[in-house]
PDB file of N, CA and C in Angstrom:
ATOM      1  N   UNK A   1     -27.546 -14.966 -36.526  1.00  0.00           N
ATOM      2  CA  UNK A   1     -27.063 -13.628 -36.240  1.00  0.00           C
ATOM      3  C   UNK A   1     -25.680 -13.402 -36.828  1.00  0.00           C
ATOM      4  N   UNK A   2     -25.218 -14.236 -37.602  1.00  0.00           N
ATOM      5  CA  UNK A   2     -24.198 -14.242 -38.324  1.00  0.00           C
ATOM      6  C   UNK A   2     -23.466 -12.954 -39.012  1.00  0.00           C
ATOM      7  N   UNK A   3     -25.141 -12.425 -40.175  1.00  0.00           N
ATOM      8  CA  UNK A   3     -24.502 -11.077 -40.688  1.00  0.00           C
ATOM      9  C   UNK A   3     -25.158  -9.778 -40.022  1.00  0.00           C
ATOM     10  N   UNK A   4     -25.313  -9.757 -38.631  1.00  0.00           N
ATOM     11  CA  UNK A   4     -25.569  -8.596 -37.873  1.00  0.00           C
ATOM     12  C   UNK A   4     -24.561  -8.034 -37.268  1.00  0.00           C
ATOM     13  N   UNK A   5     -24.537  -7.123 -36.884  1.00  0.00           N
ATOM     14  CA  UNK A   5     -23.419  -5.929 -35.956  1.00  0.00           C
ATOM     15  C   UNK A   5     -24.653  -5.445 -34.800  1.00  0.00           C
ATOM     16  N   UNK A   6     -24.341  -5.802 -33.834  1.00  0.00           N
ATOM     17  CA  UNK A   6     -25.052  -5.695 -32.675  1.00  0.00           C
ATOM     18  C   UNK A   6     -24.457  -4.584 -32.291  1.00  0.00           C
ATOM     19  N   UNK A   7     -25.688  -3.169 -31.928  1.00  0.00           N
ATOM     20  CA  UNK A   7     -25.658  -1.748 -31.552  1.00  0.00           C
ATOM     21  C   UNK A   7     -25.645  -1.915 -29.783  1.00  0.00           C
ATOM     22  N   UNK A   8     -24.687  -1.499 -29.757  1.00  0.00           N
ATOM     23  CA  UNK A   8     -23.601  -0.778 -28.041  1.00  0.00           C
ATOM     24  C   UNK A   8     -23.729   0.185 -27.680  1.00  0.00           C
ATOM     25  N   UNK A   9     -24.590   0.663 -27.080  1.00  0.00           N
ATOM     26  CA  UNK A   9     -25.012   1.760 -26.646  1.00  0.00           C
ATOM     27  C   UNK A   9     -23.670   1.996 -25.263  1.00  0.00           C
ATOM     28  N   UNK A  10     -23.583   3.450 -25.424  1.00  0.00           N
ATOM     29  CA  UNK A  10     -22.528   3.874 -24.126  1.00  0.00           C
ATOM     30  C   UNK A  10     -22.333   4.102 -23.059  1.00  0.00           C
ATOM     31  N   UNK A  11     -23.492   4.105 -22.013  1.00  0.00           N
ATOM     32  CA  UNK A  11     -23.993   4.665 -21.046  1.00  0.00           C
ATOM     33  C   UNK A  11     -25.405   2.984 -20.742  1.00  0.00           C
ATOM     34  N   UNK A  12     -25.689   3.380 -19.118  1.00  0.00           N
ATOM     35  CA  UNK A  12     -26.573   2.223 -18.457  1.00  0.00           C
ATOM     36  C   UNK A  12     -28.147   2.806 -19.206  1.00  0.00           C
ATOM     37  N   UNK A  13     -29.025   2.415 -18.992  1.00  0.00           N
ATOM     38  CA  UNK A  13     -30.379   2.494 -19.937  1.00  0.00           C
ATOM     39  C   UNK A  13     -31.049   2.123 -19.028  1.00  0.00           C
ATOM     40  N   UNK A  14     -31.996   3.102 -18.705  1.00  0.00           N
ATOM     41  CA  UNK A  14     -33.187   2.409 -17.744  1.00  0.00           C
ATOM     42  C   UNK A  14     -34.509   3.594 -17.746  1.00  0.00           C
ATOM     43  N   UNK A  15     -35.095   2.813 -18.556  1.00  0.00           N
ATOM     44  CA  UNK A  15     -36.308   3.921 -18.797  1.00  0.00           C
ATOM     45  C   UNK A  15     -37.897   3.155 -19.027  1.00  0.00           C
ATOM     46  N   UNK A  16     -39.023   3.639 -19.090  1.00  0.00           N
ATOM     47  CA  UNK A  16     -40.334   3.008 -19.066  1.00  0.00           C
ATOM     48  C   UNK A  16     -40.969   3.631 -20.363  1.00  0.00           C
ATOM     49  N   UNK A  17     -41.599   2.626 -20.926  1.00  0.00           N
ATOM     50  CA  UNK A  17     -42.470   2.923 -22.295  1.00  0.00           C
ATOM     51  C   UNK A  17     -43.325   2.300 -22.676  1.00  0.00           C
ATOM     52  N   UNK A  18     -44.092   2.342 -23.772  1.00  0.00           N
ATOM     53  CA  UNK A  18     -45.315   2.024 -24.288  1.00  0.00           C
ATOM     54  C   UNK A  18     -44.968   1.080 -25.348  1.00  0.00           C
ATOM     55  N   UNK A  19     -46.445  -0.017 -25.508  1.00  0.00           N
ATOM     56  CA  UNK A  19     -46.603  -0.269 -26.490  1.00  0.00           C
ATOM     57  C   UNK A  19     -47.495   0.075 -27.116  1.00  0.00           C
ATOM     58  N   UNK A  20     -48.086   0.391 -28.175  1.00  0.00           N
ATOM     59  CA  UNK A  20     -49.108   1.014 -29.227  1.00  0.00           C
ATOM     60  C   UNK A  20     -49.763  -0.063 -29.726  1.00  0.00           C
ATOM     61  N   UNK A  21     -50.957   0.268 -29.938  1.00  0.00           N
ATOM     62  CA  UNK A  21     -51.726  -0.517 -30.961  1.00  0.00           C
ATOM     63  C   UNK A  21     -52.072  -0.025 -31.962  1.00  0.00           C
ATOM     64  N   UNK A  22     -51.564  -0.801 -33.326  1.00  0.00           N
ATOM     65  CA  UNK A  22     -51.789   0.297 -34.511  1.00  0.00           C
ATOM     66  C   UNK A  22     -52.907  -0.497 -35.247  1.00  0.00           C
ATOM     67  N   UNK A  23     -54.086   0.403 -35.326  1.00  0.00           N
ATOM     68  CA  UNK A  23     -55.453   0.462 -36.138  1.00  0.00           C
ATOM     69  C   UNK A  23     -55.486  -0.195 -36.933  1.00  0.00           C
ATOM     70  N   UNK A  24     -54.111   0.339 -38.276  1.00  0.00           N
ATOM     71  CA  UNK A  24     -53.984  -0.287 -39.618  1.00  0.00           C
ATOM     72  C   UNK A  24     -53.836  -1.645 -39.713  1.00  0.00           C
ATOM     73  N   UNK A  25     -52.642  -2.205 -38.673  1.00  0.00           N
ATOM     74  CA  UNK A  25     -52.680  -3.758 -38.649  1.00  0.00           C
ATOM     75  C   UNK A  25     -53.206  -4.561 -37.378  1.00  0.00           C
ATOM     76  N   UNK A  26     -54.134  -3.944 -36.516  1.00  0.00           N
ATOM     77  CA  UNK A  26     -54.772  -4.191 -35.758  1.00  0.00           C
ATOM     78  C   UNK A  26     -54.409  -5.387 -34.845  1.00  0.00           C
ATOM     79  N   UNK A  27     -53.275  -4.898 -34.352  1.00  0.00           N
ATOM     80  CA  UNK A  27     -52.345  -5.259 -33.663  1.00  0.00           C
ATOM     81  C   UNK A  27     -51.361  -4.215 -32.818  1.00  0.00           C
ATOM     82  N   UNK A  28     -50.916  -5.208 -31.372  1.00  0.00           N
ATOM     83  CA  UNK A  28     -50.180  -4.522 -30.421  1.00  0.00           C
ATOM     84  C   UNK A  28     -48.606  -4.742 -30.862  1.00  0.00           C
ATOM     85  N   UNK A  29     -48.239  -3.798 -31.811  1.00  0.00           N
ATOM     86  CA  UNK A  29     -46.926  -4.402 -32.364  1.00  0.00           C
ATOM     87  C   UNK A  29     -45.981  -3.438 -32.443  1.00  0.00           C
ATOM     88  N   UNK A  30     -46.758  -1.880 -31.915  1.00  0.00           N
ATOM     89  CA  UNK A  30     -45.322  -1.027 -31.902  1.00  0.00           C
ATOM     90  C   UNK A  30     -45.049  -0.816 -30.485  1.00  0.00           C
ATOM     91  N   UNK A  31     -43.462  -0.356 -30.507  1.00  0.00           N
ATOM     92  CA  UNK A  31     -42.842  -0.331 -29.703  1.00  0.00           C
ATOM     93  C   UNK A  31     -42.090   1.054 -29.487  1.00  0.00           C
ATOM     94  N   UNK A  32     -42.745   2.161 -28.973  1.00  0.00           N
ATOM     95  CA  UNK A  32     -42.028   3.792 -28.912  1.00  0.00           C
ATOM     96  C   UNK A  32     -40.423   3.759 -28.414  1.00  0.00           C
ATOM     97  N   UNK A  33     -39.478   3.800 -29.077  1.00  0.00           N
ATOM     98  CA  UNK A  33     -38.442   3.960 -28.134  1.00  0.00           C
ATOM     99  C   UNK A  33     -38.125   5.611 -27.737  1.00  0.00           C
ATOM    100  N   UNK A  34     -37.628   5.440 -26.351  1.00  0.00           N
ATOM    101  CA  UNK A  34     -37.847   6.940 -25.838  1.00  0.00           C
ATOM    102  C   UNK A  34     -36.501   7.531 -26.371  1.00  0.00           C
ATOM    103  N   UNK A  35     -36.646   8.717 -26.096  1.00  0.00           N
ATOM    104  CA  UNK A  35     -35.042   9.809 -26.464  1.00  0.00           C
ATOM    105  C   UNK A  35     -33.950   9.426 -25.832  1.00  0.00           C
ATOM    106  N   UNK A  36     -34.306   8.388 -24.856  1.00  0.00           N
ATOM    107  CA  UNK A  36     -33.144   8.258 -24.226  1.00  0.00           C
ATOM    108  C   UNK A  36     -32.136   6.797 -24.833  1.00  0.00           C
ATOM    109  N   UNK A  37     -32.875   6.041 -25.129  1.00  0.00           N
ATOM    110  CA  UNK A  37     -32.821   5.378 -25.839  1.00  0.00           C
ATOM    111  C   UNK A  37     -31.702   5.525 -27.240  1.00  0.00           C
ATOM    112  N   UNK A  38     -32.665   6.126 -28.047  1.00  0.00           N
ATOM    113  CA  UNK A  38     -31.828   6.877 -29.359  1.00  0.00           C
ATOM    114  C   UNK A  38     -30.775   7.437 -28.742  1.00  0.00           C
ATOM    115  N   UNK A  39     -30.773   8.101 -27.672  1.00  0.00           N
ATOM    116  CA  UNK A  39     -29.681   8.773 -27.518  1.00  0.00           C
ATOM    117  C   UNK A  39     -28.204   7.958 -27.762  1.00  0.00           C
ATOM    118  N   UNK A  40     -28.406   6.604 -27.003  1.00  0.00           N
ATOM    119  CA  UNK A  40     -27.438   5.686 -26.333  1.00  0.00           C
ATOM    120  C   UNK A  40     -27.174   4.873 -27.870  1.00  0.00           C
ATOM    121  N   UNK A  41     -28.120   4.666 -28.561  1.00  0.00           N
ATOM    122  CA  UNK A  41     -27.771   4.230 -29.834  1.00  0.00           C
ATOM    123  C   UNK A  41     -28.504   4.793 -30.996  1.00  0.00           C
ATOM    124  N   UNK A  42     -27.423   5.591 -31.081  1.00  0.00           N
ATOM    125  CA  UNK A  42     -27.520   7.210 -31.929  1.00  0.00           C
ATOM    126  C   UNK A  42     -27.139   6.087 -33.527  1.00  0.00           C
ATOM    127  N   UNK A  43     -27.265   5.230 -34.204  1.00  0.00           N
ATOM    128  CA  UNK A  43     -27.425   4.683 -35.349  1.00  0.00           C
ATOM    129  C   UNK A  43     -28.766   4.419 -35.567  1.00  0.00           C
ATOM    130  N   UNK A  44     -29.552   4.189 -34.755  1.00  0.00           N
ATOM    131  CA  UNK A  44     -30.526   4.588 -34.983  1.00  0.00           C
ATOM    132  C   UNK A  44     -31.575   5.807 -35.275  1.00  0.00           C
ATOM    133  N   UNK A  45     -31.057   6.811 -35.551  1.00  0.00           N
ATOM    134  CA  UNK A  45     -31.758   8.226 -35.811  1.00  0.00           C
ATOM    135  C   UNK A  45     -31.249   8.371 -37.464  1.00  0.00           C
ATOM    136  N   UNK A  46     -30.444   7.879 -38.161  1.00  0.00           N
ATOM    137  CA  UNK A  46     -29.634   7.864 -39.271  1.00  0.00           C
ATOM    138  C   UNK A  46     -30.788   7.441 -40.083  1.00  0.00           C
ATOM    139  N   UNK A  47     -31.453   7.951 -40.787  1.00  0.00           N
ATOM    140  CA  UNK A  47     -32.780   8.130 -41.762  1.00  0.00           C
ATOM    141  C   UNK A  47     -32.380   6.979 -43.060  1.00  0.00           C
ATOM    142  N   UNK A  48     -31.132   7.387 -43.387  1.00  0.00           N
ATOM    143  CA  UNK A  48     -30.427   7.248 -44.722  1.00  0.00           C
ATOM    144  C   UNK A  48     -30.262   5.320 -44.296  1.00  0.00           C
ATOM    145  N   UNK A  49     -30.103   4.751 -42.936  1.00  0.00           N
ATOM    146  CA  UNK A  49     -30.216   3.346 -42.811  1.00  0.00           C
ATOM    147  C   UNK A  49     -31.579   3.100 -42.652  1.00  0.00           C
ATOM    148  N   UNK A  50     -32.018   2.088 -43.449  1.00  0.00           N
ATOM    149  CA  UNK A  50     -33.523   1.526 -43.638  1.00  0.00           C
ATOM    150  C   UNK A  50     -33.278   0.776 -43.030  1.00  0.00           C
ATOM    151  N   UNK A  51     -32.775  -1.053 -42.650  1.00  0.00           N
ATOM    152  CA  UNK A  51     -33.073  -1.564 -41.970  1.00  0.00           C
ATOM    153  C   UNK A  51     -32.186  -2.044 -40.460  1.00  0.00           C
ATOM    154  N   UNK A  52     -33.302  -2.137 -39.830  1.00  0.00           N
ATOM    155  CA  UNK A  52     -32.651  -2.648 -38.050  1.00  0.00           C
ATOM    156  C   UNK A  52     -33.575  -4.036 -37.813  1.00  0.00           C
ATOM    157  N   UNK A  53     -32.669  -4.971 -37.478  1.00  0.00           N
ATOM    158  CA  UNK A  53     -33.706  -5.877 -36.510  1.00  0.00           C
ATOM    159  C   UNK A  53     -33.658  -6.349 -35.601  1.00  0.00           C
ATOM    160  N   UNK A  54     -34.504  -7.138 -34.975  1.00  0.00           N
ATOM    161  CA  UNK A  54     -34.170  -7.355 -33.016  1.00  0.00           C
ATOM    162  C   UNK A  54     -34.806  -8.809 -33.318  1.00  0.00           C
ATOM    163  N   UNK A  55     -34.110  -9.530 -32.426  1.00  0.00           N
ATOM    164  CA  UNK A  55     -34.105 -11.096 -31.466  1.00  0.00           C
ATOM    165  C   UNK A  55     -34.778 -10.742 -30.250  1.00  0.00           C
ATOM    166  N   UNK A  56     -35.902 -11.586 -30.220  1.00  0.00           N
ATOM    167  CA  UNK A  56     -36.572 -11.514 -29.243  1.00  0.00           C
ATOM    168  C   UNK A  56     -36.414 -13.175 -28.565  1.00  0.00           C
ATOM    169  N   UNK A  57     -35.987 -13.423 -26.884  1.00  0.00           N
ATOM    170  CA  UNK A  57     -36.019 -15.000 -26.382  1.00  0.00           C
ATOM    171  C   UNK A  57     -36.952 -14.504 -25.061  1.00  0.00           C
ATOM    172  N   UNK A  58     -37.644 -15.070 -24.572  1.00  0.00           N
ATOM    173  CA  UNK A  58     -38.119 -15.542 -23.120  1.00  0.00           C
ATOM    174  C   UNK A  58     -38.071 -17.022 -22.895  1.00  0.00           C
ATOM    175  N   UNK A  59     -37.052 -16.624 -21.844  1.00  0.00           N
ATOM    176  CA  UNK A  59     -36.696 -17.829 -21.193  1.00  0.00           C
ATOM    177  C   UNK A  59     -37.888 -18.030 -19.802  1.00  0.00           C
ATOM    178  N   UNK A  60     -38.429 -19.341 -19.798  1.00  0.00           N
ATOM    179  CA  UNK A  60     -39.892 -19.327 -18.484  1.00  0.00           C
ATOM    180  C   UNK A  60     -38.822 -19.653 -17.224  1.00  0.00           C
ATOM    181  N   UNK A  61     -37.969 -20.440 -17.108  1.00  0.00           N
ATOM    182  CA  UNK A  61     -37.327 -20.262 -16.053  1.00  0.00           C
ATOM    183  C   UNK A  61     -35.784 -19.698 -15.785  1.00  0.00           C
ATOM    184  N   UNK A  62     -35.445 -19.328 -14.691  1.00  0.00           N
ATOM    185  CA  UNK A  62     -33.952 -18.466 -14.453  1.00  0.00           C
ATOM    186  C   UNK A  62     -32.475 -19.481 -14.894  1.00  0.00           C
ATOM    187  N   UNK A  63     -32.969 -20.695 -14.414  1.00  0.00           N
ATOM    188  CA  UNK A  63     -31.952 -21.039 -14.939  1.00  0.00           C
ATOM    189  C   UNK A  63     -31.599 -21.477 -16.539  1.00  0.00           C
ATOM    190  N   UNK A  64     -32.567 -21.459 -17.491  1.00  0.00           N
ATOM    191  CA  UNK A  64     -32.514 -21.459 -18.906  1.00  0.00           C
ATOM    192  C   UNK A  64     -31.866 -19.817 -19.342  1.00  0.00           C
ATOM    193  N   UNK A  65     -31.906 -18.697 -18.382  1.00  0.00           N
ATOM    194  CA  UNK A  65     -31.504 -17.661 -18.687  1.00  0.00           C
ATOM    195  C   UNK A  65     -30.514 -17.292 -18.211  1.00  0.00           C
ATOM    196  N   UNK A  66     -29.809 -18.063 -16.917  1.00  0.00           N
ATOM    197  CA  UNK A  66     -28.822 -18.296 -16.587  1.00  0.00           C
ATOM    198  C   UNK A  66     -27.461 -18.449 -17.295  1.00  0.00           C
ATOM    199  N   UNK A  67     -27.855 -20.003 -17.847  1.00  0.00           N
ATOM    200  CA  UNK A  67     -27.445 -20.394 -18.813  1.00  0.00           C
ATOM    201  C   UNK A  67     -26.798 -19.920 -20.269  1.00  0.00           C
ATOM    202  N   UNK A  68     -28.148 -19.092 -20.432  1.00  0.00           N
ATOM    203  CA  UNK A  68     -27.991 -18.333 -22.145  1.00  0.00           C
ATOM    204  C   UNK A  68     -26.657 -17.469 -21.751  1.00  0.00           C
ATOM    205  N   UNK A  69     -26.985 -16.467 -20.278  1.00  0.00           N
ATOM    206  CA  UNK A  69     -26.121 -15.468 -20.072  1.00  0.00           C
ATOM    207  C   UNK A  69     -24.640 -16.032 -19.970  1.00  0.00           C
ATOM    208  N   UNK A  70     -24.121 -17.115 -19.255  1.00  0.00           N
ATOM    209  CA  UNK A  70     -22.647 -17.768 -19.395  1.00  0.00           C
ATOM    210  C   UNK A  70     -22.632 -17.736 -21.071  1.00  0.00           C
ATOM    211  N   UNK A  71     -23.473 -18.522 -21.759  1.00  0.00           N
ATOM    212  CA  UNK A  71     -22.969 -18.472 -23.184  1.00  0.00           C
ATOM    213  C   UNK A  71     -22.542 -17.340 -23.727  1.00  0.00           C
ATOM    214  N   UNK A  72     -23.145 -16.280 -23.785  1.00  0.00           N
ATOM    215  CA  UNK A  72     -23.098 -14.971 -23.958  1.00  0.00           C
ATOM    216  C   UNK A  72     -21.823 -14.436 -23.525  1.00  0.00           C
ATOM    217  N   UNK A  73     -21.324 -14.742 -22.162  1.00  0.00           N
ATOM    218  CA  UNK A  73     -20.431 -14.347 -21.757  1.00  0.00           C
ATOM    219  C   UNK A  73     -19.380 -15.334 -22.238  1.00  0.00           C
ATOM    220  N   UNK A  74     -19.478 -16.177 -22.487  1.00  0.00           N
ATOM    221  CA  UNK A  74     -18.519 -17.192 -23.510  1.00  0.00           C
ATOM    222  C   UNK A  74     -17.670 -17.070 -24.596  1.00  0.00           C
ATOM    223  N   UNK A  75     -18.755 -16.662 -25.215  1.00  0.00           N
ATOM    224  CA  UNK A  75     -18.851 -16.370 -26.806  1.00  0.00           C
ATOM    225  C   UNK A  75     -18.217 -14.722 -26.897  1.00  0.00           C
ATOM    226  N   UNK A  76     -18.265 -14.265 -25.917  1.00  0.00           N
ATOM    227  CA  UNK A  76     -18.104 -12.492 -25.938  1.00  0.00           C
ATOM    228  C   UNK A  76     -18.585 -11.656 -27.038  1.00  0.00           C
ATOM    229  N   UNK A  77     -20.059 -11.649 -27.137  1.00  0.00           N
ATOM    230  CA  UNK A  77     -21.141 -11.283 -27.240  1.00  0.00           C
ATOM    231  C   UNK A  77     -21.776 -10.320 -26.580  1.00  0.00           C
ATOM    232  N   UNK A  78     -22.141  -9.288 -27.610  1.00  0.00           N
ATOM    233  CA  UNK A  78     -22.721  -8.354 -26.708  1.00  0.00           C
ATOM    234  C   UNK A  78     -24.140  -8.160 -26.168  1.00  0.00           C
ATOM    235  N   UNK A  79     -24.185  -7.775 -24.893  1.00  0.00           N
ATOM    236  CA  UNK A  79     -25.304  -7.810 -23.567  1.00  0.00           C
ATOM    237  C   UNK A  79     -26.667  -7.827 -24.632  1.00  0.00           C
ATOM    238  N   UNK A  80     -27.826  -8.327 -23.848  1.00  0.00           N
ATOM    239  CA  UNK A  80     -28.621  -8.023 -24.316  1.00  0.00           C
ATOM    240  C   UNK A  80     -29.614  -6.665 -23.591  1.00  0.00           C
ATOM    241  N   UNK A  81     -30.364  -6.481 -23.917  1.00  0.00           N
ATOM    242  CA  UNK A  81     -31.442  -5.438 -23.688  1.00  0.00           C
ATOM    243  C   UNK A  81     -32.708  -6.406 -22.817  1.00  0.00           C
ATOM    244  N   UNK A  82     -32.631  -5.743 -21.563  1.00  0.00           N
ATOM    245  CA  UNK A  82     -33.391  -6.578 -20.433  1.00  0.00           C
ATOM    246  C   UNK A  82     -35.115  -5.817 -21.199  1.00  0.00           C
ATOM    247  N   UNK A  83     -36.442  -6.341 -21.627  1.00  0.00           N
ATOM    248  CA  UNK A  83     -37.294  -6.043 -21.742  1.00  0.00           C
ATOM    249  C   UNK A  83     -38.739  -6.677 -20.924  1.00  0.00           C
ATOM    250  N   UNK A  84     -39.188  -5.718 -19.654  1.00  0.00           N
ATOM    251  CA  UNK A  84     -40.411  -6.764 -19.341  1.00  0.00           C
ATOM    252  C   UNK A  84     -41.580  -6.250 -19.938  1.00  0.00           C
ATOM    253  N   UNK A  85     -42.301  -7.251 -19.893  1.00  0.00           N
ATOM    254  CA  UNK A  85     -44.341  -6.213 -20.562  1.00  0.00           C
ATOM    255  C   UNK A  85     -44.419  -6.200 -19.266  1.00  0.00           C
ATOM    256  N   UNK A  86     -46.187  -5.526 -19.626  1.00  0.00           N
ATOM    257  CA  UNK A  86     -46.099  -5.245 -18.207  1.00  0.00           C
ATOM    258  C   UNK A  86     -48.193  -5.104 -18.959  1.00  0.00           C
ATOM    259  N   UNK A  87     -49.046  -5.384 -17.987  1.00  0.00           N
ATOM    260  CA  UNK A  87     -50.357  -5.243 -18.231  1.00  0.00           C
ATOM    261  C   UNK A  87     -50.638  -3.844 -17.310  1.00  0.00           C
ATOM    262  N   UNK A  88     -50.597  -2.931 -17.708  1.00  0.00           N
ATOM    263  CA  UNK A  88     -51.296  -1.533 -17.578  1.00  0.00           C
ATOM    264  C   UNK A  88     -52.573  -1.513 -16.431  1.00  0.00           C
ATOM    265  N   UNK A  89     -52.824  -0.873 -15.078  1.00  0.00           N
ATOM    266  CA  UNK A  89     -53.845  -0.607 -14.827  1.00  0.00           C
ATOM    267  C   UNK A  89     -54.631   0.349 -14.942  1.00  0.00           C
ATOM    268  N   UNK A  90     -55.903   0.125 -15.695  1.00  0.00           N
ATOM    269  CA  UNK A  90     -56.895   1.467 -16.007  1.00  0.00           C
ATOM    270  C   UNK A  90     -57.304   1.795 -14.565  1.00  0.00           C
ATOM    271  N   UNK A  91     -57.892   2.926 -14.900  1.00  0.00           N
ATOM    272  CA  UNK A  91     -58.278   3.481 -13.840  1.00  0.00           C
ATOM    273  C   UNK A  91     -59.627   3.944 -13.936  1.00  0.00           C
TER     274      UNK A  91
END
């Protein structure tokens, strides 16, 4: 993560969304971010920047995430973005 600039959104974030399954690569691989979202990190709506990318970790237990978070707070590093899945009930 060396040559990244990690996006700081200004305001707390707490919102619910989808993942998509797209046909073409027949796979569950998009991820809608809502307006509220963009809102908070408004570099992302900027057309004229092509690329963004994201670090994805799951940690299986609390204290391996514990952990990461002191480092984080160590290093003074910015927060990450809390993400759970979640399995959908049909109805």
């Amino acid at each position: 993560m060396e040559n990244k600039k990690p996006l700081l959104p200004r305001n707390f974030i707490d919102v619910d969304g989808k993942i998509l399954y797209s046909e073409g690569n027949q796979a569950w691989n998009t991820i809608k971010l809502k307006k509220e979202v963009l809102n908070e990190f408004y570099q992302l709506k900027d057309k004229r920047l092509k690329l963004f990318s994201y670090k994805m970790v799951y940690y299986r237990i609390f204290e391996e995430l514990e952990k990461a978070i002191k480092e984080l707070k160590k290093n003074n590093q910015a927060l990450p973005v809390l993400v759970w899945l979640y399995k959908d009930e049909t109805s």
